[in-house]
N, C-alpha and C. Protein backbone atom coordinates (compact mmCIF):
# COMPACT_ATOMS: atom_id res chain seq x y z
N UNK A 1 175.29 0.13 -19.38
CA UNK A 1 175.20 1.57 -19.31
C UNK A 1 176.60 2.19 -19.41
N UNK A 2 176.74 3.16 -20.44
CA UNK A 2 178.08 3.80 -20.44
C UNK A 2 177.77 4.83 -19.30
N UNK A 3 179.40 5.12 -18.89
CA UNK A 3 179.60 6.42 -18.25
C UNK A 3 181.01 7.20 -18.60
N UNK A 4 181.13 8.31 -17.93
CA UNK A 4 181.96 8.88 -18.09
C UNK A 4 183.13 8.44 -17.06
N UNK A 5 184.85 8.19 -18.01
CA UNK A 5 185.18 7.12 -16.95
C UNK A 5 186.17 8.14 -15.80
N UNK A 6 186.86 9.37 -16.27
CA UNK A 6 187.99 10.22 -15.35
C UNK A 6 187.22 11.41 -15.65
N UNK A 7 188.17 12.17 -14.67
CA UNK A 7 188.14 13.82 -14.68
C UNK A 7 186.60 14.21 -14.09
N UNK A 8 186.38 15.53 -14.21
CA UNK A 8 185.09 16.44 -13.48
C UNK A 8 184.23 15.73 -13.54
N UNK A 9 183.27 15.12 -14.41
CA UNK A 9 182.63 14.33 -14.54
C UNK A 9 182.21 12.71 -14.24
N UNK A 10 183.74 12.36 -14.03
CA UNK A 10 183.41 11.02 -13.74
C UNK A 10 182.66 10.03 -12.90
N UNK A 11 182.11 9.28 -14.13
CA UNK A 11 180.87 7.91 -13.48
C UNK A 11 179.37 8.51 -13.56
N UNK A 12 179.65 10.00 -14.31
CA UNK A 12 178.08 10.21 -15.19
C UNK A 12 178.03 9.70 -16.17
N UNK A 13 176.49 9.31 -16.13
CA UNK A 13 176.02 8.56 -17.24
C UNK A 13 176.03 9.51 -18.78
N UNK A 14 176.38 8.36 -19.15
CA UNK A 14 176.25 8.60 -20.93
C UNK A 14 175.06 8.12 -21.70
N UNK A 15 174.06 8.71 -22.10
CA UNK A 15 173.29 8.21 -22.89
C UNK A 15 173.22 7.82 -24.05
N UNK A 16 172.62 6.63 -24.62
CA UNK A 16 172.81 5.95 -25.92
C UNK A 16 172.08 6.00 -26.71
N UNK A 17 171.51 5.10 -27.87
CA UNK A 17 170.54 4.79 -28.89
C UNK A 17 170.20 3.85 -28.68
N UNK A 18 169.13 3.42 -29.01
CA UNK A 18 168.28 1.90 -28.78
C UNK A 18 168.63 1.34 -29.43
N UNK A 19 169.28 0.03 -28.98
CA UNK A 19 169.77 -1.27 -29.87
C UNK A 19 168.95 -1.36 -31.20
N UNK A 20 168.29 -1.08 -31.43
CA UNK A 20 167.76 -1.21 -32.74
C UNK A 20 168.47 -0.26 -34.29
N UNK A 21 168.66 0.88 -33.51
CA UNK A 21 169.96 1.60 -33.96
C UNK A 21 171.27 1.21 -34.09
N UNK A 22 171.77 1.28 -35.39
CA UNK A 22 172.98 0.78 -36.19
C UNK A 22 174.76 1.60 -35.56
N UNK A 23 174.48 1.74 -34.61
CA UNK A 23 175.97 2.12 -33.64
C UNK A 23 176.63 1.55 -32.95
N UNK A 24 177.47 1.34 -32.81
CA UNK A 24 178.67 0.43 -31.80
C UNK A 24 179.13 1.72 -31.20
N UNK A 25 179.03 2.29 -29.95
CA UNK A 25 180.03 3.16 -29.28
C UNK A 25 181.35 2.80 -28.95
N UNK A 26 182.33 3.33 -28.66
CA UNK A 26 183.60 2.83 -28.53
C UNK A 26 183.54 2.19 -27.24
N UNK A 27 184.45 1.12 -26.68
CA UNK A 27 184.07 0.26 -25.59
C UNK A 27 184.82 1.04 -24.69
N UNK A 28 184.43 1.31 -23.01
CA UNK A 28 185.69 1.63 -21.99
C UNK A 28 186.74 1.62 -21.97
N UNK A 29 186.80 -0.09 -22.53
CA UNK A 29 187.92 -0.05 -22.13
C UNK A 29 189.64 0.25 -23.63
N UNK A 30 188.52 0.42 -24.83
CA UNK A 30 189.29 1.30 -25.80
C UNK A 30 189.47 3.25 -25.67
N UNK A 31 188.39 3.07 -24.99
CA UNK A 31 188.11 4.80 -24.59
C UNK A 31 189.50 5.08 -23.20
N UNK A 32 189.23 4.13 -22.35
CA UNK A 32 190.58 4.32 -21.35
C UNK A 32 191.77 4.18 -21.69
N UNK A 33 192.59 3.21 -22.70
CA UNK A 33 193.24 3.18 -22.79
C UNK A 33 193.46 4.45 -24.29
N UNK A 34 192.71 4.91 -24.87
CA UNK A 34 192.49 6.26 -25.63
C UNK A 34 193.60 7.73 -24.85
N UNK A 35 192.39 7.67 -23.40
CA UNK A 35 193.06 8.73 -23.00
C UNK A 35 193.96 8.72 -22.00
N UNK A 36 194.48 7.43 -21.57
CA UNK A 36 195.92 7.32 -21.18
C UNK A 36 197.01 8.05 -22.23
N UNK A 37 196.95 7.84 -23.31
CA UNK A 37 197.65 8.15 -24.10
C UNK A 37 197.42 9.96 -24.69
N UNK A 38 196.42 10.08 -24.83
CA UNK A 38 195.56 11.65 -25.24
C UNK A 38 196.47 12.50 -23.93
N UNK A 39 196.38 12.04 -22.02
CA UNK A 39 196.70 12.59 -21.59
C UNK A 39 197.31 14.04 -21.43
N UNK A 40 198.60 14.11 -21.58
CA UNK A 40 198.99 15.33 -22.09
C UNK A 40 198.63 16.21 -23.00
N UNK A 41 197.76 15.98 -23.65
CA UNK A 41 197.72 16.49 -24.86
C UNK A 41 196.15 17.41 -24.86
N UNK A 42 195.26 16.75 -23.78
CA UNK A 42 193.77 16.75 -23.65
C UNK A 42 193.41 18.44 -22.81
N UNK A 43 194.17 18.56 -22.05
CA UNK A 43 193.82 19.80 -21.16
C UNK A 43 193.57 21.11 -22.05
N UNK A 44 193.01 21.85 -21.89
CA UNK A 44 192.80 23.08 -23.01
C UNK A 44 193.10 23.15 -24.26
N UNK A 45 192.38 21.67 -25.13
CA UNK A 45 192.42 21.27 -26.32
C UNK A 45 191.22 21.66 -26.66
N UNK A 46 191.07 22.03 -28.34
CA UNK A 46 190.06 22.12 -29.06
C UNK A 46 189.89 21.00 -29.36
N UNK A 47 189.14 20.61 -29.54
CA UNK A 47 188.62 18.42 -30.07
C UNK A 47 187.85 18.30 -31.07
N UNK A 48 187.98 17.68 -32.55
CA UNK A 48 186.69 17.69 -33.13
C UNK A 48 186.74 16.04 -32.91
N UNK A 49 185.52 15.56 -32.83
CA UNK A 49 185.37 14.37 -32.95
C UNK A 49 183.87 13.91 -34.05
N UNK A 50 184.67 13.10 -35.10
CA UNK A 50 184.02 12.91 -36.05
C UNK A 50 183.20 11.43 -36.01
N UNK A 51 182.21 11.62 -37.12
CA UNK A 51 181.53 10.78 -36.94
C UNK A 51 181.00 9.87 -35.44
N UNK A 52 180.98 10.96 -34.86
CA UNK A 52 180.55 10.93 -33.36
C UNK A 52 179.98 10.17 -32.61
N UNK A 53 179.05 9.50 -33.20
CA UNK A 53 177.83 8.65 -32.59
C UNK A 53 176.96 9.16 -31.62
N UNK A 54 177.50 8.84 -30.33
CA UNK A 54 176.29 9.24 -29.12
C UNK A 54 177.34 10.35 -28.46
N UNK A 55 178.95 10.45 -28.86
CA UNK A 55 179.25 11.68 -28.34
C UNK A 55 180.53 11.01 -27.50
N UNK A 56 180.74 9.88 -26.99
CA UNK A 56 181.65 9.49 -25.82
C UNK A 56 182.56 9.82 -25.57
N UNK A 57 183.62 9.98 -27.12
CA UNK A 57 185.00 10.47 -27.09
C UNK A 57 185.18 12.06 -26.73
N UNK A 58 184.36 12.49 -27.38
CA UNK A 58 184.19 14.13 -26.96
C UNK A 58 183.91 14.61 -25.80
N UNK A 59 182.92 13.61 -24.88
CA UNK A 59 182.29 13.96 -23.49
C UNK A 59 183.46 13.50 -22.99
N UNK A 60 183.96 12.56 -22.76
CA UNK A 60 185.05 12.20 -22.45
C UNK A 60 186.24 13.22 -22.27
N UNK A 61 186.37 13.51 -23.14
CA UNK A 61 187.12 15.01 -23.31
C UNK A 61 187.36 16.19 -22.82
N UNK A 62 186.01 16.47 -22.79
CA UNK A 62 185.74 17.41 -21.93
C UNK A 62 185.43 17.27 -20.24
N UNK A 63 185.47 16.53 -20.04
CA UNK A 63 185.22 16.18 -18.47
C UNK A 63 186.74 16.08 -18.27
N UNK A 64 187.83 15.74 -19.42
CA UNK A 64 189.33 15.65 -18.84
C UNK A 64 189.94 17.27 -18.82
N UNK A 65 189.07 17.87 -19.08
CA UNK A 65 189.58 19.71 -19.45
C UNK A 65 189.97 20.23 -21.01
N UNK A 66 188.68 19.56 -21.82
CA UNK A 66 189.12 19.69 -23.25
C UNK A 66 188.57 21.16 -23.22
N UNK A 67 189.08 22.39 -23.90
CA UNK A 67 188.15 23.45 -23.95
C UNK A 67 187.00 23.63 -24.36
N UNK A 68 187.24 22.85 -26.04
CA UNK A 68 185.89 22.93 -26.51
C UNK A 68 185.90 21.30 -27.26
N UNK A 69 184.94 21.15 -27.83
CA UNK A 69 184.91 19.96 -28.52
C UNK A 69 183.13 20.18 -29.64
N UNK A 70 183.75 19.91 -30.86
CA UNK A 70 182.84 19.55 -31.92
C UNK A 70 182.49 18.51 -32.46
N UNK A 71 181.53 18.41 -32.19
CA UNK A 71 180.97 16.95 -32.45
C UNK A 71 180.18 16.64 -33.79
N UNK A 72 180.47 15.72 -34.87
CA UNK A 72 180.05 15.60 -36.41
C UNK A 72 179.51 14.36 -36.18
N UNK A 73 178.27 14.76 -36.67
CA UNK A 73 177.38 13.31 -37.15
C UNK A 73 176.59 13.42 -37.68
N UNK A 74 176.04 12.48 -38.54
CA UNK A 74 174.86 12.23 -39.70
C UNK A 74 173.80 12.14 -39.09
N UNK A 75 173.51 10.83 -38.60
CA UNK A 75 172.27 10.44 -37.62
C UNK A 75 171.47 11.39 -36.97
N UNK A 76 170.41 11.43 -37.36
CA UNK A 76 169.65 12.98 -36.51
C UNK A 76 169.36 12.41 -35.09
N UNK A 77 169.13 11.06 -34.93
CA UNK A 77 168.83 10.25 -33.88
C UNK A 77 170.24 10.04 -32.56
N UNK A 78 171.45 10.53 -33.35
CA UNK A 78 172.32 10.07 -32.65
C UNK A 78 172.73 11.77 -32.22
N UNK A 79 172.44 12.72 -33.29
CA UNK A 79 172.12 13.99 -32.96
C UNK A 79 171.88 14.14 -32.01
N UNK A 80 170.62 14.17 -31.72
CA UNK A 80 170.19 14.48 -30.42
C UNK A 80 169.97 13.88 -29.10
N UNK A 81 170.88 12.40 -29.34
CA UNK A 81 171.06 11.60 -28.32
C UNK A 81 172.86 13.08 -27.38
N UNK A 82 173.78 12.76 -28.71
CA UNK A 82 174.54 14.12 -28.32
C UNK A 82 174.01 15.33 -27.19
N UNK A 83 173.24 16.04 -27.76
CA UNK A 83 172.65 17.29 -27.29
C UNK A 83 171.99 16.96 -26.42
N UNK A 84 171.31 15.97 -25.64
CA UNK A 84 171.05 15.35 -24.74
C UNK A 84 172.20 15.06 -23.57
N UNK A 85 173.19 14.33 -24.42
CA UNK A 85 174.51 14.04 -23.51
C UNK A 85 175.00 15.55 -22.74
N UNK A 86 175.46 16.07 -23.57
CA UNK A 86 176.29 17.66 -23.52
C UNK A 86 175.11 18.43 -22.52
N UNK A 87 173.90 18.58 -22.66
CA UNK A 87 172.80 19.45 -21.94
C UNK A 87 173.23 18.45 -20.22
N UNK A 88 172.52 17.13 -20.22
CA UNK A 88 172.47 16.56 -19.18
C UNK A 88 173.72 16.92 -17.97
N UNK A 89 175.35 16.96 -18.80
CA UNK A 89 176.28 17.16 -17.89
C UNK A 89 177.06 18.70 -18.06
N UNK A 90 176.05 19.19 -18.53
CA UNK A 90 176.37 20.49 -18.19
C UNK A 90 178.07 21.46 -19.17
N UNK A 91 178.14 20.46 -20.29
CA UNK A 91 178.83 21.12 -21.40
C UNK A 91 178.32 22.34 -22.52
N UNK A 92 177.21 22.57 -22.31
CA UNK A 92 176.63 23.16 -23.23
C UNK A 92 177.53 24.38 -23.75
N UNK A 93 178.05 25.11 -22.71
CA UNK A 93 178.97 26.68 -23.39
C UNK A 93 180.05 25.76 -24.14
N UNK A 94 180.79 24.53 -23.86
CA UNK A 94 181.84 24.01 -24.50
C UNK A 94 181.72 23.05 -25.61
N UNK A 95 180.36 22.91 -26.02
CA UNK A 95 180.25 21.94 -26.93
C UNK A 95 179.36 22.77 -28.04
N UNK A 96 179.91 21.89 -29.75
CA UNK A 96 178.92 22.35 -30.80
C UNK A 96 178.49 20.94 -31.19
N UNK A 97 177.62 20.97 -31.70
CA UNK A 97 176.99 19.18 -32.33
C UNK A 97 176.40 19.77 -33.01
N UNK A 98 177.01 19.16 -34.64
CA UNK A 98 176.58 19.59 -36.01
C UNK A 98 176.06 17.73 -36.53
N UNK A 99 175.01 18.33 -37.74
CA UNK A 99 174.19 17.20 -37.98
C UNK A 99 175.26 17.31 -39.35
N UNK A 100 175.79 16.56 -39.77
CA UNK A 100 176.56 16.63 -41.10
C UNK A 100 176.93 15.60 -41.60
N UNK A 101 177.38 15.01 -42.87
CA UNK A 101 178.25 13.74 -43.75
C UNK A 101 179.65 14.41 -43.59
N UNK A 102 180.11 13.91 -42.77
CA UNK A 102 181.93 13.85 -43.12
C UNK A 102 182.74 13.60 -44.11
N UNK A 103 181.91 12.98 -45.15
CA UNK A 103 182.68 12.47 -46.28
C UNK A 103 182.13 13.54 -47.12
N UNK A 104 181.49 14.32 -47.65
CA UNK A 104 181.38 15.70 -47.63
C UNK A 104 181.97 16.74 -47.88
N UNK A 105 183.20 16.47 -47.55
CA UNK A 105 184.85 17.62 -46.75
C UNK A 105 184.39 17.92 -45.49
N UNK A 106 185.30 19.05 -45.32
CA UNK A 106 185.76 19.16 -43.48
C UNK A 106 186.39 20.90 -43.63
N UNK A 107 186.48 21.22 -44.74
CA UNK A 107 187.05 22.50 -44.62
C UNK A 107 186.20 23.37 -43.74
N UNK A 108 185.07 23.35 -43.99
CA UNK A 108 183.74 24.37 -43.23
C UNK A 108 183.76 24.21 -41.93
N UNK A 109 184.69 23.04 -41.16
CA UNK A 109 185.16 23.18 -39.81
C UNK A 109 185.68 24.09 -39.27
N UNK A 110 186.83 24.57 -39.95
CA UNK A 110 187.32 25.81 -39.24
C UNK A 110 186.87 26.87 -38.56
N UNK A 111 185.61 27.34 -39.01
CA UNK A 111 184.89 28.11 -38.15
C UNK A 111 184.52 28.06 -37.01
N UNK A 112 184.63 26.64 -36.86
CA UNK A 112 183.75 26.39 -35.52
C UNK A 112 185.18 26.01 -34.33
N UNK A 113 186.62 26.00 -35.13
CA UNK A 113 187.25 26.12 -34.15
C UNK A 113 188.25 27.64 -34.07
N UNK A 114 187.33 28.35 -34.09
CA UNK A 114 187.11 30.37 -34.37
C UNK A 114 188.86 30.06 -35.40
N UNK A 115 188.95 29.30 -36.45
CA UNK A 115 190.14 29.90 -37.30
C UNK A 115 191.63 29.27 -36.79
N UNK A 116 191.46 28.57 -35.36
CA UNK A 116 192.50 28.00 -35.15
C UNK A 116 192.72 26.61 -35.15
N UNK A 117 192.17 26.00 -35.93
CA UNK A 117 192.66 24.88 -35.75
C UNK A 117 191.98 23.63 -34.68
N UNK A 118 192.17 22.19 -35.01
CA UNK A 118 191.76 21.67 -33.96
C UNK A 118 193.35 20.20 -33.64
N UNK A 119 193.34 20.84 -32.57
CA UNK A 119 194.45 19.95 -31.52
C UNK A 119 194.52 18.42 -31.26
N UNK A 120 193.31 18.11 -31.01
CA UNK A 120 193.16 16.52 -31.57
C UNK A 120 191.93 16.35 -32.40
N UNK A 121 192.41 15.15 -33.20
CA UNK A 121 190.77 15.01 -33.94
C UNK A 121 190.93 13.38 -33.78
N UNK A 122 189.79 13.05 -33.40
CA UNK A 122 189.25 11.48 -33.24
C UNK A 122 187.79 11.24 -34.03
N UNK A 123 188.54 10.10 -35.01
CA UNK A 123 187.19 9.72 -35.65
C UNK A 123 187.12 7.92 -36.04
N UNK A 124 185.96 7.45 -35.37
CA UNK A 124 185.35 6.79 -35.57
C UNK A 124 184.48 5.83 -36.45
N UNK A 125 184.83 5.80 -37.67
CA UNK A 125 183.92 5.66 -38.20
C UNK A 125 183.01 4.55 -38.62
N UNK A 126 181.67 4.01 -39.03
CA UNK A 126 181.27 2.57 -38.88
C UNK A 126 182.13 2.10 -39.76
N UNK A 127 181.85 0.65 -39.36
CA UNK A 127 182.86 -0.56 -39.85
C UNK A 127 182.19 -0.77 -40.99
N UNK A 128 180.83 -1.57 -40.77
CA UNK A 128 179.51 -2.12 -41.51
C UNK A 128 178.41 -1.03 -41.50
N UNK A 129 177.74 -1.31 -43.02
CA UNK A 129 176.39 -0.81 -42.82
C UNK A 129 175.60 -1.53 -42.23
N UNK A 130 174.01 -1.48 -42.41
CA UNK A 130 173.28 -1.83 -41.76
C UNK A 130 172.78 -3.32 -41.89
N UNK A 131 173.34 -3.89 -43.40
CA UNK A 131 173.15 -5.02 -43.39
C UNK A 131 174.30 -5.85 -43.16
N UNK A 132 174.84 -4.87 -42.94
CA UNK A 132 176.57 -6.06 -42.33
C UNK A 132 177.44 -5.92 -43.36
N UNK A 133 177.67 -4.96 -44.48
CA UNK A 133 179.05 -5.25 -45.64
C UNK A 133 179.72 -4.20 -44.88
N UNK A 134 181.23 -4.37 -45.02
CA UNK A 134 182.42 -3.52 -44.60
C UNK A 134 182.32 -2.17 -45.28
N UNK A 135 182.78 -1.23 -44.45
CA UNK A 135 182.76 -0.18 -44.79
C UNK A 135 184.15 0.33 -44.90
N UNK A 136 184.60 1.61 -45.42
CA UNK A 136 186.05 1.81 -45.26
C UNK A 136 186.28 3.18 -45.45
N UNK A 137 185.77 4.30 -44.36
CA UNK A 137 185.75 5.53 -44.46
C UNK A 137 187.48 6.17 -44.21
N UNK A 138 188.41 5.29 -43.22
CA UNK A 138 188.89 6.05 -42.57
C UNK A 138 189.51 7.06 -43.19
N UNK A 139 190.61 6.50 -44.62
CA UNK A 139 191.59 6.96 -45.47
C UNK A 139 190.90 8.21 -45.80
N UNK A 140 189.97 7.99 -46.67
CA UNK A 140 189.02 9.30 -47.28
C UNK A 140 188.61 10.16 -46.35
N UNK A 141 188.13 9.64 -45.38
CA UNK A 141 188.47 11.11 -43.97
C UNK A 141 189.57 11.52 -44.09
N UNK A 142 190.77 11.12 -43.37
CA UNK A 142 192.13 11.38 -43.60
C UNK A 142 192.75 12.27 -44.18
N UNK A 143 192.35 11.81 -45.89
CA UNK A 143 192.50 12.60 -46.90
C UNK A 143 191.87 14.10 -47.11
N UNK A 144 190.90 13.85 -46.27
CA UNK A 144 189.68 15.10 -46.55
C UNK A 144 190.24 16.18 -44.84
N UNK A 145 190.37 15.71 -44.56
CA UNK A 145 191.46 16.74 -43.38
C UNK A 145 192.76 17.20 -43.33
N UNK A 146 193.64 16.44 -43.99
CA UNK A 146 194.39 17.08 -44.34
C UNK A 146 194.16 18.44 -45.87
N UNK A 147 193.66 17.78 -46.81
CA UNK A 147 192.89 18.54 -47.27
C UNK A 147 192.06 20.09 -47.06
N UNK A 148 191.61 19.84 -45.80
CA UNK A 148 190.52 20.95 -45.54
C UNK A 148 191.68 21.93 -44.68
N UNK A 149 192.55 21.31 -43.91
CA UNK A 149 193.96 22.10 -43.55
C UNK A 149 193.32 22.62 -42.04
N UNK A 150 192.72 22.25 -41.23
CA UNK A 150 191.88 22.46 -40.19
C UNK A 150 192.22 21.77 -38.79
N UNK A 151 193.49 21.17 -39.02
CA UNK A 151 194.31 20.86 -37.55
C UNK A 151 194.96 21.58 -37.04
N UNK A 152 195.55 21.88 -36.21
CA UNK A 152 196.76 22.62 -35.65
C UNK A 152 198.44 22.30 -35.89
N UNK A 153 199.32 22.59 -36.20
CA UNK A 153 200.49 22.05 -36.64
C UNK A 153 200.73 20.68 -35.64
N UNK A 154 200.91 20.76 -34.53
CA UNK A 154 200.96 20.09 -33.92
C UNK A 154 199.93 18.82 -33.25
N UNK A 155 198.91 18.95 -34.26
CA UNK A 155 197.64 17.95 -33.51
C UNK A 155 198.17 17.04 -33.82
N UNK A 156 197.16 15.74 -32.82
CA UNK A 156 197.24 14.80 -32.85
C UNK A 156 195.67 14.05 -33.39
N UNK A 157 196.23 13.19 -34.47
CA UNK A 157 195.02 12.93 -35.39
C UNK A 157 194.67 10.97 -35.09
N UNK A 158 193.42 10.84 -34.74
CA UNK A 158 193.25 9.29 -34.19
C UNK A 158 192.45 8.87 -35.08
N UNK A 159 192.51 7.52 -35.79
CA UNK A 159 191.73 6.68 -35.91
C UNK A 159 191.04 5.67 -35.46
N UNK A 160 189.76 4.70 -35.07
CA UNK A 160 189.51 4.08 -34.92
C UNK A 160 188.93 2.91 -35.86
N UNK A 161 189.19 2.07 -36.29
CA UNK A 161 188.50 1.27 -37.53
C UNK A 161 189.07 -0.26 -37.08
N UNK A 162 187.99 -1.20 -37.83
CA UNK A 162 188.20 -2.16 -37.70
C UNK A 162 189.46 -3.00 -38.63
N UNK A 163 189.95 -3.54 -37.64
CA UNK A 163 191.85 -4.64 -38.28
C UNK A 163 191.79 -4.59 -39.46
N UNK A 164 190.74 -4.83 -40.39
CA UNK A 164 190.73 -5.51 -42.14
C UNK A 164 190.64 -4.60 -42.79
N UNK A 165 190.45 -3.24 -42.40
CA UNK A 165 190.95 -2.12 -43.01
C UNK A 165 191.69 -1.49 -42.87
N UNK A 166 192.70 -1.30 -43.93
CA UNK A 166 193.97 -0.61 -44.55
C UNK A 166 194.22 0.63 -44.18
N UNK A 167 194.62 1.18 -43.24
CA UNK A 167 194.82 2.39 -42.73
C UNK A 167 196.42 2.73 -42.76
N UNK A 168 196.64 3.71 -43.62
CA UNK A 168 198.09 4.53 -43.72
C UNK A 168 198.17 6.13 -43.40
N UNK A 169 199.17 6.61 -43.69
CA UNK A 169 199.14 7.98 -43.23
C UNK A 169 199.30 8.45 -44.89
N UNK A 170 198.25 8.88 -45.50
CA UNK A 170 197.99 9.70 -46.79
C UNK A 170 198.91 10.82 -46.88
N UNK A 171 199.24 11.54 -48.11
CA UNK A 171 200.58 12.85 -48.08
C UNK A 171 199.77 14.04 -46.81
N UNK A 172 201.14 14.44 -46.38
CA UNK A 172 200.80 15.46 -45.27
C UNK A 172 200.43 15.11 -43.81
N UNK A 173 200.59 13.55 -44.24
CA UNK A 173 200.69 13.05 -42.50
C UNK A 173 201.83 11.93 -42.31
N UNK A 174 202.38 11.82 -40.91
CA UNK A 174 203.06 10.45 -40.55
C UNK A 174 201.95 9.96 -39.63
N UNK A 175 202.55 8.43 -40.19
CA UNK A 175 201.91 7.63 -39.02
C UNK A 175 202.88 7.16 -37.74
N UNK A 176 202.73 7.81 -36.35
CA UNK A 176 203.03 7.44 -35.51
C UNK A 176 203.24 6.78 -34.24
N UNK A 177 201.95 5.85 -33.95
CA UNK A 177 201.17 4.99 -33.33
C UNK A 177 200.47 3.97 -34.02
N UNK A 178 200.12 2.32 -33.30
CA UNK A 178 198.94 2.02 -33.83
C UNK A 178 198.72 1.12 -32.29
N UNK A 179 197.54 1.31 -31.76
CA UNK A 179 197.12 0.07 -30.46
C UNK A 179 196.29 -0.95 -31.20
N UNK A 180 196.17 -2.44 -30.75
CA UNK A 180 195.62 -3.14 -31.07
C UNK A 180 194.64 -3.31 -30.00
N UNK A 181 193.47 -3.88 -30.07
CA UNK A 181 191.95 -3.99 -29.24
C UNK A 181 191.46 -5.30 -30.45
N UNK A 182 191.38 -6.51 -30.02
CA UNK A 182 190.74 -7.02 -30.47
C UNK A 182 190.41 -7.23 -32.30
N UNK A 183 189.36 -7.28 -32.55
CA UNK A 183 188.97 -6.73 -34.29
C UNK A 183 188.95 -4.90 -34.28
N UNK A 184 189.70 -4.04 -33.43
CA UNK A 184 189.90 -2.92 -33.50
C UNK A 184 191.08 -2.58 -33.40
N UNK A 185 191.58 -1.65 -34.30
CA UNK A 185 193.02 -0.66 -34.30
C UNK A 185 192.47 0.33 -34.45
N UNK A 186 193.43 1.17 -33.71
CA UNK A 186 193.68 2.40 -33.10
C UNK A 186 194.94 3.37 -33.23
N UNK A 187 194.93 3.93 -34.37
CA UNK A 187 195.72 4.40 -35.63
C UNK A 187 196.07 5.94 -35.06
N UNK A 188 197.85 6.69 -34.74
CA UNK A 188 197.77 7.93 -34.70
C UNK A 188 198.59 8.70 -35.53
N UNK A 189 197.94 9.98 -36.19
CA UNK A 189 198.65 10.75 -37.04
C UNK A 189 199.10 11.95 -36.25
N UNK A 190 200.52 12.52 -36.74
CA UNK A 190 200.82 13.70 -37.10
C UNK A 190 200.54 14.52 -38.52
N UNK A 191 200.65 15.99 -38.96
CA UNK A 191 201.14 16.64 -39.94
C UNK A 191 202.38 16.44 -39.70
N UNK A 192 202.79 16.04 -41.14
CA UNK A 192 204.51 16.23 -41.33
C UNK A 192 204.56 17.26 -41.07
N UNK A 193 206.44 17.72 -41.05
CA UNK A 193 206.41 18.85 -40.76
C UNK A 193 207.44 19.65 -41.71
């Protein structure tokens, strides 16, 4: 059973998808050592968190004093596992959960962070499809946010993806972090400046 691990919230439950469903949520103990680092940065932040899944990084977020947080995902199932999450602990004025393809673009974000920008963005995205071949979203996200121009000068931009994929900082970003976890890295961007 996940929960929520610091801040207002902590050690409420997080609700999931039935193992039969094609999601890996991020583990605790990549999510803790996440926002050790997010720390400073988390308190009256706008958050989009992409390719979302069941929501963790975002709930997470907001239980640390994120202001708002937007949540992107495909899955209608993981949809409303979200809106479930956010209703249950009482985020609802601070949270949006949009049903969407990220690969798509990202420009049409801006609205939802009223025109200013978003402060951190964390995205996730699957490794494998459903029959197990590698996937390799992160770059083309990447690309498609800097692109859509929808961070804040100063955000801080995260990846999560599995080791065997090639993750760099595309034009208009540095790469300034990477944590290792296992068959997971944990990749952070700036906008140049």
């Amino acid at each position: 059973m996940m929960r929520i691990i610091a801040g207002t919230h902590r050690g409420r439950k997080i609700f999931s998808v039935t193992k039969d469903v094609f999601v890996k949520p991020i583990s605790a103990r990549i999510r803790q050592s996440l926002f050790d680092i997010l720390r400073p940065y988390v308190t009256g932040a706008t958050v989009l968190d992409l390719f979302a899944g069941v929501g963790t990084v975002g709930l997470e977020a907001l239980s640390r004093g994120a202001s708002k947080v937007v949540f992107v995902e495909k899955a209608g199932i993981c949809v409303k596992t979200i809106e479930k999450n956010v209703e249950s602990l009482g985020f609802s004025e601070k949270a949006k959960v949009l049903k969407a393809d990220v690969l798509s673009g990202l420009k049409w974000l801006e609205h939802f962070s009223d025109y200013k920008g978003y402060d951190i963005v964390f995205m996730g995205p699957p490794y494998r499809t459903d029959e197990n071949l590698p996937l390799a979203y992160s770059m083309k996200t990447l690309e498609l946010l800097v692109e859509g121009g929808i961070a804040t000068p100063s955000a801080l931009i995260v990846v999560q993806h599995h080791k065997k994929e090639q993750v760099c900082a595309p034009a208009g970003l540095e790469h300034v972090r990477r944590e290792k976890y296992g068959d997971t890295d944990v990749d952070f961007f700036r906008l140049k400046k």
